[in-house]
Structure formats: C-alpha cells, structure tokens
N, C-alpha and C. Protein backbone atom coordinates (compact mmCIF):
# COMPACT_ATOMS: atom_id res chain seq x y z
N UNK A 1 98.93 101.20 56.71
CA UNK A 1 98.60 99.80 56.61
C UNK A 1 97.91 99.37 57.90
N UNK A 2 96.42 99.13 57.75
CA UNK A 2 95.45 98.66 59.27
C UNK A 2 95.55 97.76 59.13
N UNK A 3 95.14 96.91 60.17
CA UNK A 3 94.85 95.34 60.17
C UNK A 3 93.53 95.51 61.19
N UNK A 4 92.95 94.73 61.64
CA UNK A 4 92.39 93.98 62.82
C UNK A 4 92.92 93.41 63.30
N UNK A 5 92.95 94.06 64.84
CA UNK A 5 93.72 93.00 65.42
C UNK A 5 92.76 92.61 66.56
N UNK A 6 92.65 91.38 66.91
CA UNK A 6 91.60 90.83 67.74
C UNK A 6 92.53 89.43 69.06
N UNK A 7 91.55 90.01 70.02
CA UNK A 7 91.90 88.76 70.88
C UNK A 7 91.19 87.44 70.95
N UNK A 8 92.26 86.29 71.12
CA UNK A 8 91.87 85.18 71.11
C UNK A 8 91.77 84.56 71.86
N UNK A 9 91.06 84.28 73.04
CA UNK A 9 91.30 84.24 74.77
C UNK A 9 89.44 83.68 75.27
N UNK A 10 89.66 83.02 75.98
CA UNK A 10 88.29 82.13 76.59
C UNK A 10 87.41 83.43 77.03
N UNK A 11 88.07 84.25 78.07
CA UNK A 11 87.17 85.49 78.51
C UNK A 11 87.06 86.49 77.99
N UNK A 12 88.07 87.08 76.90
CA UNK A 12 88.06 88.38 76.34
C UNK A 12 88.03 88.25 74.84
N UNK A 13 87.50 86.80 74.39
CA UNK A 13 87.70 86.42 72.83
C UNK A 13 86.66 87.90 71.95
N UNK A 14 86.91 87.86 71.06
CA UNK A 14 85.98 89.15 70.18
C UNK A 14 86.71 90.34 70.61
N UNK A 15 87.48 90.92 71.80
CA UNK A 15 87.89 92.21 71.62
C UNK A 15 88.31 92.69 70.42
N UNK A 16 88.29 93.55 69.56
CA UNK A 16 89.22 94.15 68.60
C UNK A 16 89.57 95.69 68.16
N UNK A 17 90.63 95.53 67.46
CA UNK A 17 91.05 97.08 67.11
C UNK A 17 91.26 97.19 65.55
N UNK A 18 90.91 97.89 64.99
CA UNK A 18 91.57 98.39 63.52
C UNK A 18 93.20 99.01 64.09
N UNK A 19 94.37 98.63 63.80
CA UNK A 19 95.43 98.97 64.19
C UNK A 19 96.40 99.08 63.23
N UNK A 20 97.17 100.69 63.04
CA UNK A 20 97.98 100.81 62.42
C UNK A 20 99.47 99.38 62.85
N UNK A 21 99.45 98.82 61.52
CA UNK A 21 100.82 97.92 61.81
C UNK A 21 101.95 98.57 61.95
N UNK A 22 102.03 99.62 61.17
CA UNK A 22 103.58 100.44 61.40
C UNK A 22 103.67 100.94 62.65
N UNK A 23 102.70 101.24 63.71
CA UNK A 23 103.03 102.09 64.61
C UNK A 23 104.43 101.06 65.51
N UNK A 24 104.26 99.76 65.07
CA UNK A 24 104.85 98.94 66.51
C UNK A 24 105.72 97.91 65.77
N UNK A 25 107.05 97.94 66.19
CA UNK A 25 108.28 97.42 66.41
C UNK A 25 108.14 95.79 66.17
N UNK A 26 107.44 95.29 67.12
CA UNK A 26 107.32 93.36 67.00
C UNK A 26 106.16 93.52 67.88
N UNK A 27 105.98 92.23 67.89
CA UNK A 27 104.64 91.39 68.52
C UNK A 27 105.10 91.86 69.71
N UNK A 28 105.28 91.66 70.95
CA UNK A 28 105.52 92.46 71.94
C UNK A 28 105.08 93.66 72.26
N UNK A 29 105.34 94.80 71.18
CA UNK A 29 104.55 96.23 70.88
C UNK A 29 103.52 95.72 71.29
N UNK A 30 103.10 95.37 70.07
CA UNK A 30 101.58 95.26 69.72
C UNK A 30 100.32 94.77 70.38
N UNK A 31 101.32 93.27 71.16
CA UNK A 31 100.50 92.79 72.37
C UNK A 31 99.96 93.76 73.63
N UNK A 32 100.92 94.37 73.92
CA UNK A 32 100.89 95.47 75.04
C UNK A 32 100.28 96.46 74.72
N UNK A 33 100.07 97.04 73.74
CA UNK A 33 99.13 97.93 73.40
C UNK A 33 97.62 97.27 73.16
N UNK A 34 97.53 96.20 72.79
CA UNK A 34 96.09 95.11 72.73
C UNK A 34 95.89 95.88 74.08
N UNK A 35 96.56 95.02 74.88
CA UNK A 35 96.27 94.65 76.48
C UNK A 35 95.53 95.97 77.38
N UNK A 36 96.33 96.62 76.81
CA UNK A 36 96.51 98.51 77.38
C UNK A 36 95.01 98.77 76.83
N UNK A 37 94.54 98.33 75.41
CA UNK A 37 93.44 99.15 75.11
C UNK A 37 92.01 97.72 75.96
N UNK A 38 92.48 97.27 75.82
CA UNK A 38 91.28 96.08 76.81
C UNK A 38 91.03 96.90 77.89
N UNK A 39 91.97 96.76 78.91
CA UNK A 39 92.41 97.28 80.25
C UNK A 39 91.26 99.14 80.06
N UNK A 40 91.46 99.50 79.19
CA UNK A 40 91.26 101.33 79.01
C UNK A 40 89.51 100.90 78.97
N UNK A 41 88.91 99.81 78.13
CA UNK A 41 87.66 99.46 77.58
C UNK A 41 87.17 99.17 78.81
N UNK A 42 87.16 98.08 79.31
CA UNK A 42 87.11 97.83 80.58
C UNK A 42 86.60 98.67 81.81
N UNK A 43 87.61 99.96 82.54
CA UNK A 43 87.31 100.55 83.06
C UNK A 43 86.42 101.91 82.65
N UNK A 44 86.70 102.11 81.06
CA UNK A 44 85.55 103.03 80.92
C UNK A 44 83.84 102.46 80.71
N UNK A 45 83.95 101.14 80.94
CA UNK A 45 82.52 100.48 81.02
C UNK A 45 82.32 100.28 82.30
N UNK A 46 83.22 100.48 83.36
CA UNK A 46 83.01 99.80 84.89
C UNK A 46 82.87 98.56 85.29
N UNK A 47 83.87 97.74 84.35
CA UNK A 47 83.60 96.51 84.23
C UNK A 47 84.99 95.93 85.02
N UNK A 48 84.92 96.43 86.59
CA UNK A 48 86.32 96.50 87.09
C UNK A 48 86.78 95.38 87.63
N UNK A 49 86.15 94.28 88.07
CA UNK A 49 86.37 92.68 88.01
C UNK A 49 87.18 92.26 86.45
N UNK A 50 87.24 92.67 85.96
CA UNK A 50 86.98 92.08 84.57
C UNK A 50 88.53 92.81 84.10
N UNK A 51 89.06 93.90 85.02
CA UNK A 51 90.00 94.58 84.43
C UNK A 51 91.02 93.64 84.80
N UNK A 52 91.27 93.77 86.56
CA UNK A 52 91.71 92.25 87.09
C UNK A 52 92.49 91.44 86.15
N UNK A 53 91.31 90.65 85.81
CA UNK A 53 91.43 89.51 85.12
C UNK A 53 92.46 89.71 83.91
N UNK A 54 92.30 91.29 83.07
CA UNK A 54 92.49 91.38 81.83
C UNK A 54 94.14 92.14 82.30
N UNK A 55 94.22 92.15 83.42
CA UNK A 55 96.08 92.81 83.69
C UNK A 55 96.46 91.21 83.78
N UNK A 56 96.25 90.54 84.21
CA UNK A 56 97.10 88.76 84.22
C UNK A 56 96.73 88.24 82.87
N UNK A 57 96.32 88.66 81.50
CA UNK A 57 96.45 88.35 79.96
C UNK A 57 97.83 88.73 79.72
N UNK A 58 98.46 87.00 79.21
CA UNK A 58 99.27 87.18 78.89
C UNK A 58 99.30 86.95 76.88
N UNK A 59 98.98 88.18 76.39
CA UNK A 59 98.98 87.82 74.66
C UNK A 59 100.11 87.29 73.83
N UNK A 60 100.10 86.30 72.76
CA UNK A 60 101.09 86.21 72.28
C UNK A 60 100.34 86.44 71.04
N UNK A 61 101.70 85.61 70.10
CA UNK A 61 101.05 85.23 68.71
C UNK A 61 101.46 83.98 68.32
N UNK A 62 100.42 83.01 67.50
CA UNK A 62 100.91 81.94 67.59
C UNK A 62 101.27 81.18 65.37
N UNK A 63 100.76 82.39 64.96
CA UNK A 63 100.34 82.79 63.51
C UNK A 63 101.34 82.93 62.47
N UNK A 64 102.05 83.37 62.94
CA UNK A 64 103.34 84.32 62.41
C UNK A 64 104.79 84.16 63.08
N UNK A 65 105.48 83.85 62.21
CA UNK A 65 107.09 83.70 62.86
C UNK A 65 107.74 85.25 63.20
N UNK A 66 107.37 86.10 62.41
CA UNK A 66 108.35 87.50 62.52
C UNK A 66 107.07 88.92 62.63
N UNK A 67 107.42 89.87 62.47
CA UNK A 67 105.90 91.00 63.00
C UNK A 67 106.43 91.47 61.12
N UNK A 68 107.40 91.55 60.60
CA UNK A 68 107.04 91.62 59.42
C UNK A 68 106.49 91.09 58.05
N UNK A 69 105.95 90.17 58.50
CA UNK A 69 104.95 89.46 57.94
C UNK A 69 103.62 89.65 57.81
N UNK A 70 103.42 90.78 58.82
CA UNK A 70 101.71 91.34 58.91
C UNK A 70 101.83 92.14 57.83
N UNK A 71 103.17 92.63 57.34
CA UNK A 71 102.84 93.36 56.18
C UNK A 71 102.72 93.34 54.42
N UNK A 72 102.98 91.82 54.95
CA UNK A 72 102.10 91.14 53.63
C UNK A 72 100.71 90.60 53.80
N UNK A 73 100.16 90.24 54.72
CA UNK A 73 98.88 89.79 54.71
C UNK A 73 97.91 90.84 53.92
N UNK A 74 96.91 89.71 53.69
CA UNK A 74 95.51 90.57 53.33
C UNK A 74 95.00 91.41 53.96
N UNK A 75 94.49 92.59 52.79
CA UNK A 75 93.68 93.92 54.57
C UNK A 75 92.77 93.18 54.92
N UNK A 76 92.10 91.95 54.69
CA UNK A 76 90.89 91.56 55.24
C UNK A 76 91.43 90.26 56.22
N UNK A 77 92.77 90.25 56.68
CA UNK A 77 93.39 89.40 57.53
C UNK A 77 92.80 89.97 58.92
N UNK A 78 92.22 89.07 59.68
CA UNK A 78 92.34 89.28 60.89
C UNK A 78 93.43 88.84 61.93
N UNK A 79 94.34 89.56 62.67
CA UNK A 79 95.51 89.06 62.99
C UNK A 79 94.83 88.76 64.91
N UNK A 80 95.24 87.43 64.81
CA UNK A 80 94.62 87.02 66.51
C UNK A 80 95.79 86.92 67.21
N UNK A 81 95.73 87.38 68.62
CA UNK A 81 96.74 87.35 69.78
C UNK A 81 95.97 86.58 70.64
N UNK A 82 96.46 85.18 70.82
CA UNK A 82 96.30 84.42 72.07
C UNK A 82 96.14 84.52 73.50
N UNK A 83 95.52 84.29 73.91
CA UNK A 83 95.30 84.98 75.72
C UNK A 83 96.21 83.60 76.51
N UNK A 84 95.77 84.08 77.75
CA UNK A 84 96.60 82.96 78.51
C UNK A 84 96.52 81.78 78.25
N UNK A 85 94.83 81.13 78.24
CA UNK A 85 94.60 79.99 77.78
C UNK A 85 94.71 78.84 76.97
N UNK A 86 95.56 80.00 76.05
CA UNK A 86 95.65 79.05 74.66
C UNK A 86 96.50 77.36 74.66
C-alpha cells in the first residue's frame, strides 16, 4: 500500500516520496523518515545551506487523527506533513 507523501513547508513545499505505508508504526515514523530522505536529497545535490535549514524541520500531520487511517485513503491521496511554519 504506497501513498505520496509530500512536504508542506514554505521552503521545502513539493518535496515528495511514493512511500510504503506499512513500513512505519505512526506519524512520527514516517515524519522522520520524510526528514531523513530531504536531508539525504539535499546533500547529494550539494545543496548544503539548505540541509541546515532542513535538520530544524519540524514535520507533523495536521490531516489525520491516527496513522491508521492512511490505510483507507485513496491511492491517489496525497498525504502532506507540515513543516515548521505551518
């Protein structure tokens, strides 16, 4: 079961992943692995100002009460994680 999962954030809005939902436990997982694959994108572009910035993202979710609920959504759901800003 994939989803998209995309960030929702003033500086890093548009990041996204096709992401297995089962791999991860709750929103927490999932955020941290967002973050982790930003952070990985980032330095393999040399975009190292920018990584900085993207270790003080703090993701939530603001969408969903429980993480088992992504597993009813539509596959064409895009599931957004909030950046600091929100």
């Amino acid at each position: 079961m994939y989803r998209i999962v995309q960030i929702s954030d003033q500086l890093f809005w548009g990041f996204n992943e096709l992401i297995p939902l089962t791999s991860f436990k709750n929103f927490d997982e999932l955020c941290e692995y967002m973050k982790n694959r930003l952070i990985y994108f980032l330095r393999n572009h040399n975009l190292l100002n920018m990584v900085d910035k993207a270790k003080e993202l703090k993701l939530h979710n603001h969408q969903y009460k429980n993480y088992e609920q992504l597993y009813r959504t539509d596959e064409n759901t895009i599931i957004y994680l909030c950046g600091s800003d929100c």
